[in-house]
PDB file of N, CA and C in Angstrom:
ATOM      1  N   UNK A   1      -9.718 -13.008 -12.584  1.00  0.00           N
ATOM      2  CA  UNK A   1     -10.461 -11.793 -12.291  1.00  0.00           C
ATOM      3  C   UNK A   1      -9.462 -10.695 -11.915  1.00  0.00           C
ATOM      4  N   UNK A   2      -9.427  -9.552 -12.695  1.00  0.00           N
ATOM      5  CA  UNK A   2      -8.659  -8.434 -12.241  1.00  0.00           C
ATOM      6  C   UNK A   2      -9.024  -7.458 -10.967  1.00  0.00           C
ATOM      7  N   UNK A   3      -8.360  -6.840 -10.731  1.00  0.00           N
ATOM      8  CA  UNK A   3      -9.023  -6.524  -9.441  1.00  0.00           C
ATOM      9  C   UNK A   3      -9.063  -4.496 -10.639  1.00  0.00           C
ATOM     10  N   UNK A   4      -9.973  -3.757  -9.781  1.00  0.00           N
ATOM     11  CA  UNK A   4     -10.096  -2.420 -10.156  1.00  0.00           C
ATOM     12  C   UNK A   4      -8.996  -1.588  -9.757  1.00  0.00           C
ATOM     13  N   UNK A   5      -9.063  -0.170 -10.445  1.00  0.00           N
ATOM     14  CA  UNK A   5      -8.181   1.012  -9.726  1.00  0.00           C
ATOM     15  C   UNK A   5      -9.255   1.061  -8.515  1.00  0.00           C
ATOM     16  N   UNK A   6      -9.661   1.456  -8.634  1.00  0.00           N
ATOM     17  CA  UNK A   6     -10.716   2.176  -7.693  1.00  0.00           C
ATOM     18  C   UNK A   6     -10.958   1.262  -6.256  1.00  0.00           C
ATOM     19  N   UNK A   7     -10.666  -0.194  -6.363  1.00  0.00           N
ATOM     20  CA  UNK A   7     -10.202  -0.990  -5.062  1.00  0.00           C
ATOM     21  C   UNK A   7      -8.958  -0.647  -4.784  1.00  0.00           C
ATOM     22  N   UNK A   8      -8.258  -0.902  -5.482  1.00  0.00           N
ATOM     23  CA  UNK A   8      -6.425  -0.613  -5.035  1.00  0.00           C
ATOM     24  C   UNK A   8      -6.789   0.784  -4.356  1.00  0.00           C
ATOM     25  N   UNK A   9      -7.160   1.909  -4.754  1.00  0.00           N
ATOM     26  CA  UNK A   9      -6.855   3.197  -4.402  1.00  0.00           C
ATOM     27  C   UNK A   9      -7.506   3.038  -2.851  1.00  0.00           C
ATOM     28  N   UNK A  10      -8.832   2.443  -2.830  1.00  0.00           N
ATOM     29  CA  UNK A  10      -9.873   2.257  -1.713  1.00  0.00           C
ATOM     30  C   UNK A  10      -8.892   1.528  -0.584  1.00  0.00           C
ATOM     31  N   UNK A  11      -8.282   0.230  -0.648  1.00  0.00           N
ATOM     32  CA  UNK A  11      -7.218  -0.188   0.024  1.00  0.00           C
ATOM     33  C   UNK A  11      -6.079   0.658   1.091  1.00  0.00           C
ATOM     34  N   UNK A  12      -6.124   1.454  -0.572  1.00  0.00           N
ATOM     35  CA  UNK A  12      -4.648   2.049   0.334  1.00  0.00           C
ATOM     36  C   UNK A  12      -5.220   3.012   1.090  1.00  0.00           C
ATOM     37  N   UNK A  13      -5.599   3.703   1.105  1.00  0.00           N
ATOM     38  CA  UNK A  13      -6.241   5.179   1.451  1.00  0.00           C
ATOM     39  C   UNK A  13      -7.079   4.287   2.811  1.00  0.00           C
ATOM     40  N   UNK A  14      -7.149   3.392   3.072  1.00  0.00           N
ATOM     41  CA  UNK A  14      -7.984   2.791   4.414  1.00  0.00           C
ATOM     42  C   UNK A  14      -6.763   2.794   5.200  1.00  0.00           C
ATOM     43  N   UNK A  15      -6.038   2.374   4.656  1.00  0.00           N
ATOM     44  CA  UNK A  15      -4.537   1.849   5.763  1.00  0.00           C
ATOM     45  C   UNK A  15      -3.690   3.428   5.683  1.00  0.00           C
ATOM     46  N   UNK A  16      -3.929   3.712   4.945  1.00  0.00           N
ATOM     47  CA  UNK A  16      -2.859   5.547   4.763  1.00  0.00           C
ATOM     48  C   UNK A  16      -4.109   6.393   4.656  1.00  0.00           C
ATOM     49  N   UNK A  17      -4.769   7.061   5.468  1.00  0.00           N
ATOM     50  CA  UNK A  17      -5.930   7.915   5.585  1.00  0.00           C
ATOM     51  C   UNK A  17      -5.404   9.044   4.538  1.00  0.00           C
ATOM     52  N   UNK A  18      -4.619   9.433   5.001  1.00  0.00           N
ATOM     53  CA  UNK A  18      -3.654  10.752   3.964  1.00  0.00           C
ATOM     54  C   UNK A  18      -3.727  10.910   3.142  1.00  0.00           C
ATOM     55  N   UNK A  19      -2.770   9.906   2.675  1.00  0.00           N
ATOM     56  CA  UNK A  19      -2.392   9.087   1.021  1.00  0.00           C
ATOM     57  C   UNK A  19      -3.156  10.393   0.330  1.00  0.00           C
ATOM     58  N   UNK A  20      -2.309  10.758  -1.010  1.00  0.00           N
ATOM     59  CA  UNK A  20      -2.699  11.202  -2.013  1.00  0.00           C
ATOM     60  C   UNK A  20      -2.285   9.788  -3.196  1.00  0.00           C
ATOM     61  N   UNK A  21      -3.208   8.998  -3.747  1.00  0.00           N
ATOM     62  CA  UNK A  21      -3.485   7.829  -4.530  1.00  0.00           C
ATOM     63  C   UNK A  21      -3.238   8.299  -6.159  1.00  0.00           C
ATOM     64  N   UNK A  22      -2.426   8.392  -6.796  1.00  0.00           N
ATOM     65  CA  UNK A  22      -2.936   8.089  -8.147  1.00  0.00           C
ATOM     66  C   UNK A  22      -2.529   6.611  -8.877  1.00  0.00           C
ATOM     67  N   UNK A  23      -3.525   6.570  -9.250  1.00  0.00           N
ATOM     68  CA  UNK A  23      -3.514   4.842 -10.044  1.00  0.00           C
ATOM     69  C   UNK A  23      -3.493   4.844 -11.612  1.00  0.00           C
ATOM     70  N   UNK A  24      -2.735   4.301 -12.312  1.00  0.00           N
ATOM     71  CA  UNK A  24      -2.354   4.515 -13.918  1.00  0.00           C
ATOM     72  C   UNK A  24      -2.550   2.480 -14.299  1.00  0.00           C
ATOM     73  N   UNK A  25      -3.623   2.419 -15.034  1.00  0.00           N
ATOM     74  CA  UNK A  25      -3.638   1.088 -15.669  1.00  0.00           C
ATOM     75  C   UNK A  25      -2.479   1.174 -16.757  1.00  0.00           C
ATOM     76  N   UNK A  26      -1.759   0.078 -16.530  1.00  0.00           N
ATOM     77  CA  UNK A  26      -0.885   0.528 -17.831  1.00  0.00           C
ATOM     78  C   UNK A  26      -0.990   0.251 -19.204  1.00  0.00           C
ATOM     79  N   UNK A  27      -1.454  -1.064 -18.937  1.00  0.00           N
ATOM     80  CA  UNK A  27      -1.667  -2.026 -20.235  1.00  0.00           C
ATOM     81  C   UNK A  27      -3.342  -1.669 -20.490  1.00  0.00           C
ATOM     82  N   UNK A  28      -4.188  -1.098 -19.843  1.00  0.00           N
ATOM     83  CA  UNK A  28      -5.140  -1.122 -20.504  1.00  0.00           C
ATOM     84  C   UNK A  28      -6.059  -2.455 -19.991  1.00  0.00           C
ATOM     85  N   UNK A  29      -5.532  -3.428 -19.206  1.00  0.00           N
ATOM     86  CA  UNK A  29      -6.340  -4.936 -19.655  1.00  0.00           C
ATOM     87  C   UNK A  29      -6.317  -5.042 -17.951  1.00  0.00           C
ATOM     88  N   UNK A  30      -6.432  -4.112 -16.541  1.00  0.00           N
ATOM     89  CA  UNK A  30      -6.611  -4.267 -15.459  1.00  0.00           C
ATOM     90  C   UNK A  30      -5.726  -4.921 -14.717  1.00  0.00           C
ATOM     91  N   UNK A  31      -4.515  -5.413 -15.375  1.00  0.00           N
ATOM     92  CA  UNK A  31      -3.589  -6.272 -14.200  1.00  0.00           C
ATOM     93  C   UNK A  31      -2.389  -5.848 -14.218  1.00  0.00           C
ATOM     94  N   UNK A  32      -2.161  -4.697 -15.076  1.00  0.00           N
ATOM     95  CA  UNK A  32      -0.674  -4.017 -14.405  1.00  0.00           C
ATOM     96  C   UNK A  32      -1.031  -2.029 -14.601  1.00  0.00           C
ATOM     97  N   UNK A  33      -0.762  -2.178 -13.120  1.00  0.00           N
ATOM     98  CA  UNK A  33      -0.587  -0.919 -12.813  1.00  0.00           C
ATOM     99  C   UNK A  33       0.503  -0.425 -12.214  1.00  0.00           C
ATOM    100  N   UNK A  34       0.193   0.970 -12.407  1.00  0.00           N
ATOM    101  CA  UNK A  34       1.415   1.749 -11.681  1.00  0.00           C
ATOM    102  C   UNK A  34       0.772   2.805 -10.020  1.00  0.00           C
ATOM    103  N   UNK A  35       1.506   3.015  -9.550  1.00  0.00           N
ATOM    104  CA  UNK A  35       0.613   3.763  -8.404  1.00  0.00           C
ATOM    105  C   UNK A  35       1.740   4.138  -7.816  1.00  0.00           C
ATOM    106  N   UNK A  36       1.286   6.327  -7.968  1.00  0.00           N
ATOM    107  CA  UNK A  36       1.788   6.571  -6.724  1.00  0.00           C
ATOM    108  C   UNK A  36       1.266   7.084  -5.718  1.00  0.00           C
ATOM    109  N   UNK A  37       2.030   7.017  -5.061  1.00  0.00           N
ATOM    110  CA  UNK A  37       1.325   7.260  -3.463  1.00  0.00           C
ATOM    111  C   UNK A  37       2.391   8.298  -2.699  1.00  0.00           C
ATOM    112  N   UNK A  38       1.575   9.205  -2.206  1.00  0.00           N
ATOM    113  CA  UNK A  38       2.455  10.153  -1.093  1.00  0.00           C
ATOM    114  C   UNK A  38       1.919  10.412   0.271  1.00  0.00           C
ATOM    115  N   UNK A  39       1.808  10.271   1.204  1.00  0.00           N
ATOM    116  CA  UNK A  39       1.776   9.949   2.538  1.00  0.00           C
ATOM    117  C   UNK A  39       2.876  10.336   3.511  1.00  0.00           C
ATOM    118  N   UNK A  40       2.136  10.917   4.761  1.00  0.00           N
ATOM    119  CA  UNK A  40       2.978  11.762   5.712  1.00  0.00           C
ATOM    120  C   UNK A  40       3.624   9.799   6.310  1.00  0.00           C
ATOM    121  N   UNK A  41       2.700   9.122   6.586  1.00  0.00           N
ATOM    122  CA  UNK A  41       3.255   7.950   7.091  1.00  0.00           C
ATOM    123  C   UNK A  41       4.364   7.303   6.295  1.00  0.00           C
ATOM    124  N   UNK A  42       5.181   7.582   5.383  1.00  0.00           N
ATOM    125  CA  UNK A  42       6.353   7.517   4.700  1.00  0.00           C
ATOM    126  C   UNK A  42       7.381   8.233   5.261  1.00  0.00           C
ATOM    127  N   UNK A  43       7.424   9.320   5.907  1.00  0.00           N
ATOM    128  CA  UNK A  43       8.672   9.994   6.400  1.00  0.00           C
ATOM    129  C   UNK A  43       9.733   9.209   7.030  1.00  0.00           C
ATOM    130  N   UNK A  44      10.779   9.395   6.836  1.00  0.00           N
ATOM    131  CA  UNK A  44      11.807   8.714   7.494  1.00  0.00           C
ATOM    132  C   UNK A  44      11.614   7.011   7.268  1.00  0.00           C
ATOM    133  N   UNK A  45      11.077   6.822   6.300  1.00  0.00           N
ATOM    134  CA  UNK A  45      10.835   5.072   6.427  1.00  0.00           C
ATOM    135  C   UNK A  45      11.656   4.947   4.655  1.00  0.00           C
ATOM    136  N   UNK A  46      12.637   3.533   4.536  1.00  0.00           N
ATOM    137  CA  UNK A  46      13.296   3.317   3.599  1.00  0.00           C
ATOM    138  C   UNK A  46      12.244   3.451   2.318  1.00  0.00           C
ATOM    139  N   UNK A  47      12.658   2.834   1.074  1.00  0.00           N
ATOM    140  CA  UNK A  47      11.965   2.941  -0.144  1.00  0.00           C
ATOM    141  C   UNK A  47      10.843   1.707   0.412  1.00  0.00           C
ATOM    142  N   UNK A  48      12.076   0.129   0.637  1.00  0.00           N
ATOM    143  CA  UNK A  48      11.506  -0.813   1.131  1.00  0.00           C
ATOM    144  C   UNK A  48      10.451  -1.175   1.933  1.00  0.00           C
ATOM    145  N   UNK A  49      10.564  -0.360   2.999  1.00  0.00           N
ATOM    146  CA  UNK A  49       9.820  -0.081   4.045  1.00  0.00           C
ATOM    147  C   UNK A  49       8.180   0.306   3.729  1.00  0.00           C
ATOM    148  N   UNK A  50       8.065   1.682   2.498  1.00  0.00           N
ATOM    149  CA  UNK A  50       7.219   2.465   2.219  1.00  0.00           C
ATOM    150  C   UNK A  50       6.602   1.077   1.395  1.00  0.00           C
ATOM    151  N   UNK A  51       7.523   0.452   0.623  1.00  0.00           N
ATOM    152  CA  UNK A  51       6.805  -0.318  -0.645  1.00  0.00           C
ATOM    153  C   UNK A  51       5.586  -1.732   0.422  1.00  0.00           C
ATOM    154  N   UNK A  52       6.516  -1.897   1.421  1.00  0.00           N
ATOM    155  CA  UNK A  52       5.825  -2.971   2.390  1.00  0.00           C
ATOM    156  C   UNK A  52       4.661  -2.297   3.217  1.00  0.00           C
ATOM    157  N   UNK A  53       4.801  -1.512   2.874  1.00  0.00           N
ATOM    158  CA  UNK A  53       3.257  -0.867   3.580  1.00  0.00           C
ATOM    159  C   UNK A  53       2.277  -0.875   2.688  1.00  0.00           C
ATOM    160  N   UNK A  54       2.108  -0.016   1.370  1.00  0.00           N
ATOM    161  CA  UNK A  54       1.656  -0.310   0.333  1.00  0.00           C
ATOM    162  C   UNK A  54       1.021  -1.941   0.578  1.00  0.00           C
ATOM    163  N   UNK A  55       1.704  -2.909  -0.029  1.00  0.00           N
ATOM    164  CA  UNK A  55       1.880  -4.569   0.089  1.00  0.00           C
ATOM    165  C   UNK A  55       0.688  -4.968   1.358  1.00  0.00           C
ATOM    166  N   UNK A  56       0.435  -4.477   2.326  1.00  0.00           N
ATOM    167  CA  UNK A  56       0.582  -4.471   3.974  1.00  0.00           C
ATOM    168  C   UNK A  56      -1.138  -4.049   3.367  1.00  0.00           C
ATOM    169  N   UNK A  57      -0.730  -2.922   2.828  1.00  0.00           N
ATOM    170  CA  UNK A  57      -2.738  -2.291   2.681  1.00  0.00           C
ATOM    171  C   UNK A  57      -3.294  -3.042   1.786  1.00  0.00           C
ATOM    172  N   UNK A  58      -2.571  -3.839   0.726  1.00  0.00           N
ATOM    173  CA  UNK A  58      -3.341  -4.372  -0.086  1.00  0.00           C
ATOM    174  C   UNK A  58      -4.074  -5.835   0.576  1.00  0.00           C
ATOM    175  N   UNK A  59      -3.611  -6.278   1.263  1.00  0.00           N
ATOM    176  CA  UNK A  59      -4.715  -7.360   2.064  1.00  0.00           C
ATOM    177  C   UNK A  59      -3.847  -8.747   1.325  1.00  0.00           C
ATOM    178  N   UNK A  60      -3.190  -8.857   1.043  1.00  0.00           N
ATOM    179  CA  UNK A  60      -2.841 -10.249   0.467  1.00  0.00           C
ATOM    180  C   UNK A  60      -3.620 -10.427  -1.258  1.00  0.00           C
ATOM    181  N   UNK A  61      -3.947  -8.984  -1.510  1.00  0.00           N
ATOM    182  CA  UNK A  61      -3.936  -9.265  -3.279  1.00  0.00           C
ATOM    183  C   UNK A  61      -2.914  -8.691  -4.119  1.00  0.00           C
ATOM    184  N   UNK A  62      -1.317  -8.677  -3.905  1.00  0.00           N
ATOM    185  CA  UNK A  62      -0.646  -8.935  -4.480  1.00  0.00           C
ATOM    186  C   UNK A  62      -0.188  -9.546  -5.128  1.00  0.00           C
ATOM    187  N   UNK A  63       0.147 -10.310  -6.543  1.00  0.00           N
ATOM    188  CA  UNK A  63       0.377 -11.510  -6.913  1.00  0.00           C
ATOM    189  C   UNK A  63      -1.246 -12.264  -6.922  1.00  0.00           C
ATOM    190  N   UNK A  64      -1.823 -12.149  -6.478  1.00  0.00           N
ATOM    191  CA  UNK A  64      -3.255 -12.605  -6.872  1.00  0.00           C
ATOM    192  C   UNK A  64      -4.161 -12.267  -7.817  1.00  0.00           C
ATOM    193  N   UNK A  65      -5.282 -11.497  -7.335  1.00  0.00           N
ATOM    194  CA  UNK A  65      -5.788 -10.890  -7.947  1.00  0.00           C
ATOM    195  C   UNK A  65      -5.167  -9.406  -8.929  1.00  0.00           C
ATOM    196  N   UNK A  66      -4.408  -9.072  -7.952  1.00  0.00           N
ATOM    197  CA  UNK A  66      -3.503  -7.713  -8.966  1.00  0.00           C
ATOM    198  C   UNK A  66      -2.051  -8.276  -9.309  1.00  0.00           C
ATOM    199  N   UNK A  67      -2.067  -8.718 -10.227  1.00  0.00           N
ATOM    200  CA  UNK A  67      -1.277  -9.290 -11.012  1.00  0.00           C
ATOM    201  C   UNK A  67       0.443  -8.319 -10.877  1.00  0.00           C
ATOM    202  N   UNK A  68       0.172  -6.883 -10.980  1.00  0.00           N
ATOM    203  CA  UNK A  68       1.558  -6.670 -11.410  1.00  0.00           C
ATOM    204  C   UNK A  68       1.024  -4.907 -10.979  1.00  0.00           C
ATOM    205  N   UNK A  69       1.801  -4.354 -10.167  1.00  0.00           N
ATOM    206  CA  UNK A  69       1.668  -2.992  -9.645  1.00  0.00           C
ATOM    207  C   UNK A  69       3.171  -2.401  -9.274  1.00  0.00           C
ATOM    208  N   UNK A  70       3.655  -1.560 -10.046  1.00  0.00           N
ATOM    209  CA  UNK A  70       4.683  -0.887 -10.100  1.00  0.00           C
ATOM    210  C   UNK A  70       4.472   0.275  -8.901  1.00  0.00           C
ATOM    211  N   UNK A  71       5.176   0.436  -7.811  1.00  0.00           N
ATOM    212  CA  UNK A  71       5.297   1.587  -6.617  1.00  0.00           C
ATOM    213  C   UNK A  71       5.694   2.748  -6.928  1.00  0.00           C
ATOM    214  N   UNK A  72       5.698   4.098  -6.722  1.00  0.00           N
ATOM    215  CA  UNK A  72       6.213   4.977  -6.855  1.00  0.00           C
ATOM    216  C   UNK A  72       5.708   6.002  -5.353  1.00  0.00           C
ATOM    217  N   UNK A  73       6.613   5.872  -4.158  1.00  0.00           N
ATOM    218  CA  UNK A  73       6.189   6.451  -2.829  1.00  0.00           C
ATOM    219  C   UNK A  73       6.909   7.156  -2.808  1.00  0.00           C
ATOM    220  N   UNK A  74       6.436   8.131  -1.545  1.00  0.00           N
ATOM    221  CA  UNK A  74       7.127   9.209  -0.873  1.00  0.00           C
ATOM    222  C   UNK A  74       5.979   9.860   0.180  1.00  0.00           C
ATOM    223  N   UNK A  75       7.376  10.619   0.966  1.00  0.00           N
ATOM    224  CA  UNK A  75       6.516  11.596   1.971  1.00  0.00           C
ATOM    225  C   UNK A  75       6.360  13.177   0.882  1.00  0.00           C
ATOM    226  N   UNK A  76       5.384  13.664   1.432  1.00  0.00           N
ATOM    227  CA  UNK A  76       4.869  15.327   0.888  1.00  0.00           C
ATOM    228  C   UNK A  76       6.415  16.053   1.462  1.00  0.00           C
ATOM    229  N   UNK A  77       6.456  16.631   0.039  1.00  0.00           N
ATOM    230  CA  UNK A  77       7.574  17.620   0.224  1.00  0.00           C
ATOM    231  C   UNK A  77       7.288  18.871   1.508  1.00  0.00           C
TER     232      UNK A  77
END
């Protein structure tokens, strides 16, 4: 079972109120996406850091249900 954009985005945006979410299916077939995310709660925090938060909002459906999600973070310019 694939999981939706529209959960992933719902996820993050619970744990990052902020978050500006965009979600890109890549393949078309629900299990690899791309997502970026920009959030004041990114400032001063490594790439690593930002990507484990992300990870952190998704609840333990990494590698599960969402098969394959490419990061692209940052804080607002």
């Amino acid at each position: 079972m694939a999981m939706e954009a529209h959960d992933i985005e719902r996820l993050i945006k619970a744990a990052l109120p902020d978050a500006q979410v965009e979600i890109q299916d890549l393949a078309g077939d629900g299990d690899h996406y791309a997502a970026t995310i920009i959030s004041e709660a990114f400032r001063g925090k490594s790439r690593v850091q930002q990507h484990q938060m992300v990870y952190a909002a998704l609840q333990g459906n990494m590698g599960g249900v969402l098969h394959a999600l490419a990061l692209h973070t940052s804080a607002p310019k």
